[in-house]
Protein backbone atom coordinates (compact mmCIF):
# COMPACT_ATOMS: atom_id res chain seq x y z
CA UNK A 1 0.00 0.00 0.00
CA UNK A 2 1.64 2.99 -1.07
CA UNK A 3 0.97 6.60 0.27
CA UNK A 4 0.64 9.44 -1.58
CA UNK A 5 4.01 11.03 -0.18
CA UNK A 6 5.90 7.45 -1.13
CA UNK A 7 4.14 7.85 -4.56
CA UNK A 8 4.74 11.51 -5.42
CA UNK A 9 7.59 12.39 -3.27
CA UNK A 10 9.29 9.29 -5.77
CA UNK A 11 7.99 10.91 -9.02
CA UNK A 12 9.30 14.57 -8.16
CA UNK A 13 12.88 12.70 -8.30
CA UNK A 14 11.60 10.92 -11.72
CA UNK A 15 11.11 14.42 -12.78
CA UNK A 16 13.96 16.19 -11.44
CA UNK A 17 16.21 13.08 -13.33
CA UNK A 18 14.75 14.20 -16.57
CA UNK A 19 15.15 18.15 -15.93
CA UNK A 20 18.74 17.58 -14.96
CA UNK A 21 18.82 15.81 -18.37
CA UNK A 22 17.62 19.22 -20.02
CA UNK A 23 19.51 21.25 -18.14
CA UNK A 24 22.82 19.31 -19.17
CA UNK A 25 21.87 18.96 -22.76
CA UNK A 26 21.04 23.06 -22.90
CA UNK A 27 24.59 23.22 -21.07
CA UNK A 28 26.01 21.52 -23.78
CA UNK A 29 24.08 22.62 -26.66
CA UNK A 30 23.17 19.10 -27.98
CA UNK A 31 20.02 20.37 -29.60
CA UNK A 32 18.35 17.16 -30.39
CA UNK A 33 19.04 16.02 -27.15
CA UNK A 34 17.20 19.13 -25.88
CA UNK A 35 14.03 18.78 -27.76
CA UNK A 36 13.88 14.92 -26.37
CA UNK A 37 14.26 16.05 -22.84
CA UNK A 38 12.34 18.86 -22.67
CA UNK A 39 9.49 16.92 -24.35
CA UNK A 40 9.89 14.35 -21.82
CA UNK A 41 10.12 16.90 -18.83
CA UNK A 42 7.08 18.48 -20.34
CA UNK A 43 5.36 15.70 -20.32
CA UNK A 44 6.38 14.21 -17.07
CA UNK A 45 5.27 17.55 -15.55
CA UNK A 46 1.94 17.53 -16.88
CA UNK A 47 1.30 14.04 -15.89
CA UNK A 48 2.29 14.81 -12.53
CA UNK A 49 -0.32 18.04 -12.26
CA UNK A 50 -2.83 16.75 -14.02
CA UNK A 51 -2.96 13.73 -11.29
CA UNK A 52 -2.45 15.86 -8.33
CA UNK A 53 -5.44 18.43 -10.05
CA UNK A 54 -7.98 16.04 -10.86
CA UNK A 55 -7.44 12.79 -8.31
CA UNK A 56 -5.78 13.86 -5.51
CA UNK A 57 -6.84 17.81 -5.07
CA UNK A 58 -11.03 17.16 -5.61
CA UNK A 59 -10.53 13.94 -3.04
CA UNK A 60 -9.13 16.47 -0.61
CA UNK A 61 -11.87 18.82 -0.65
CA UNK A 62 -14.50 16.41 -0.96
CA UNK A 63 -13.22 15.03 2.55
CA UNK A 64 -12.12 18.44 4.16
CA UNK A 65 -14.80 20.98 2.86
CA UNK A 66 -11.75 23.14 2.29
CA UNK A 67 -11.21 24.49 -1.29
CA UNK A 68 -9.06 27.85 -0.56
CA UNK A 69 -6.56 26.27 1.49
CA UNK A 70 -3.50 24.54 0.40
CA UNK A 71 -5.03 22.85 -2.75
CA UNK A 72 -5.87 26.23 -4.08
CA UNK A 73 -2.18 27.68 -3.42
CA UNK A 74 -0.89 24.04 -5.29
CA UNK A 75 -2.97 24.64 -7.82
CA UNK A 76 -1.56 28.38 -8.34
CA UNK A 77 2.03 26.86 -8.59
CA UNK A 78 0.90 25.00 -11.12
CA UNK A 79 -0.23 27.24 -13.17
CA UNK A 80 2.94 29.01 -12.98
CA UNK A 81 4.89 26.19 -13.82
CA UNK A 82 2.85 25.38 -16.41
CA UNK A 83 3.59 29.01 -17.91
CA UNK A 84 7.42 28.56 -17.94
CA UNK A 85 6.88 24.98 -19.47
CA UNK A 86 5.24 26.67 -22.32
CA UNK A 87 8.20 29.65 -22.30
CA UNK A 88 10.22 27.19 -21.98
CA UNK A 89 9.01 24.70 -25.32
CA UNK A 90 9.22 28.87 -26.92
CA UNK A 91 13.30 28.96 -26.39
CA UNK A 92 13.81 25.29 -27.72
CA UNK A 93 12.09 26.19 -31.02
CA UNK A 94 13.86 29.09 -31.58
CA UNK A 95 17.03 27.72 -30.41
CA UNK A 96 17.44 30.17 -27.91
CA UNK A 97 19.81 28.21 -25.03
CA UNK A 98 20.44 31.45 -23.22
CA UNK A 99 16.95 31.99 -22.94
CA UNK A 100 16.36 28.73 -21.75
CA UNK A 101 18.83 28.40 -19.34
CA UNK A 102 17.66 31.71 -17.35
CA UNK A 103 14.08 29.67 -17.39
CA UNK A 104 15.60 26.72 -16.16
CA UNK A 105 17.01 28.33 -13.57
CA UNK A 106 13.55 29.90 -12.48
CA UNK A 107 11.67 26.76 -12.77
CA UNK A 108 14.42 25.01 -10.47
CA UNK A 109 13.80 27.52 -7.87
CA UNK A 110 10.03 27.49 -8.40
CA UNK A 111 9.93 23.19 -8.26
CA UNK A 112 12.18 23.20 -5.05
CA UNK A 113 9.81 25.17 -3.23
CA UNK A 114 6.97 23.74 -4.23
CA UNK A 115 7.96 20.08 -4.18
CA UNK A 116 8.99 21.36 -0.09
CA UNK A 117 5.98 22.30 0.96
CA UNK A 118 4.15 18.83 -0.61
CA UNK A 119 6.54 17.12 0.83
CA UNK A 120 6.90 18.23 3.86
CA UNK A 121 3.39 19.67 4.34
CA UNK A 122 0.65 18.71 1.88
CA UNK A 123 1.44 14.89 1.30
CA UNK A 124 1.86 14.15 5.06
CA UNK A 125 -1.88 15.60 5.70
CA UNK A 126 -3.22 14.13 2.83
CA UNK A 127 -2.07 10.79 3.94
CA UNK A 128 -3.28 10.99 7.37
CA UNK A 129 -6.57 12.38 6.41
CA UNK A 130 -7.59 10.13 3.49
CA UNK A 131 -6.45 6.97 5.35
CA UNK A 132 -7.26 3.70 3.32
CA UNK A 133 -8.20 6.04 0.13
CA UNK A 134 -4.72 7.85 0.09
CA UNK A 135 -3.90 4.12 -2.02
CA UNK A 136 -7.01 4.42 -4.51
CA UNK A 137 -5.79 8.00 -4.96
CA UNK A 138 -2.02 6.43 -6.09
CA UNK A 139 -3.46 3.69 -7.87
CA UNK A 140 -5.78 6.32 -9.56
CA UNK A 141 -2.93 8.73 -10.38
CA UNK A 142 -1.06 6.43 -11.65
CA UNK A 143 -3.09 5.23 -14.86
CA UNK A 144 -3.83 9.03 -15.45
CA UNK A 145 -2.71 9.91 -19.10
């Protein structure tokens, strides 16, 4: 049975894998290398939102009753990570690796923040509120697409 920190906490490292992969391709201007990984980061990254958005986040405030709290300040991280995703996929087709790199280095700030507070905040909570469901919540995110 596999809690939602276990589960999550293991895919922001699956992610940060493939952005170090971007970040080292950009570094050494291997541009077919950077379309791959930034693909797969993008990707990766919207997987990981989209399951946190529409499993875990409505399970949350279907049990708590709470929809401003720290769902709604997740969900506002998102959306700003999903804007430098979408500068970011801007820079790659235009070849522009110094532009790139300066977003890289905002979206590593940005993704060590916010995977610190899930970690060490959000997840914990949701696992001790959900109980039993936190592992239907896994299992759901899991085969999202």
């Amino acid at each position: 049975m596999e809690s939602i920190l276990e589960y999550l906490t293991g895919d922001h490292r699956r992610i940060d894998t493939v952005y170090a992969q971007l970040e080292d391709a950009v570094v050494e201007k291997e541009e077919e290398n950077i379309k791959k990984y930034y693909a797969d980061f993008s990707a990766s990254m919207e997987k990981h939102l989209k399951g946190e958005e529409e499993i875990m986040f409505p399970a949350v405030v279907q049990t708590t009753g709470n929809s401003m709290g720290p769902t709604q300040v997740m969900r506002l991280e998102h959306g700003q990570m999903r804007e430098l995703i979408s500068a970011m996929g801007r820079a790659v087709e235009a070849n522009d690796n110094k532009k790139l790199q300066g977003l890289l280095e905002t979206m590593m700030i940005l993704i060590q923040q916010h995977n610190m507070k899930e970690e060490q905040i959000l997840y914990p909570m949701i696992d001790r509120t959900m109980g039993a469901e936190a592992s239907e919540l896994v299992g759901a995110m899991k085969n999202i697409s």
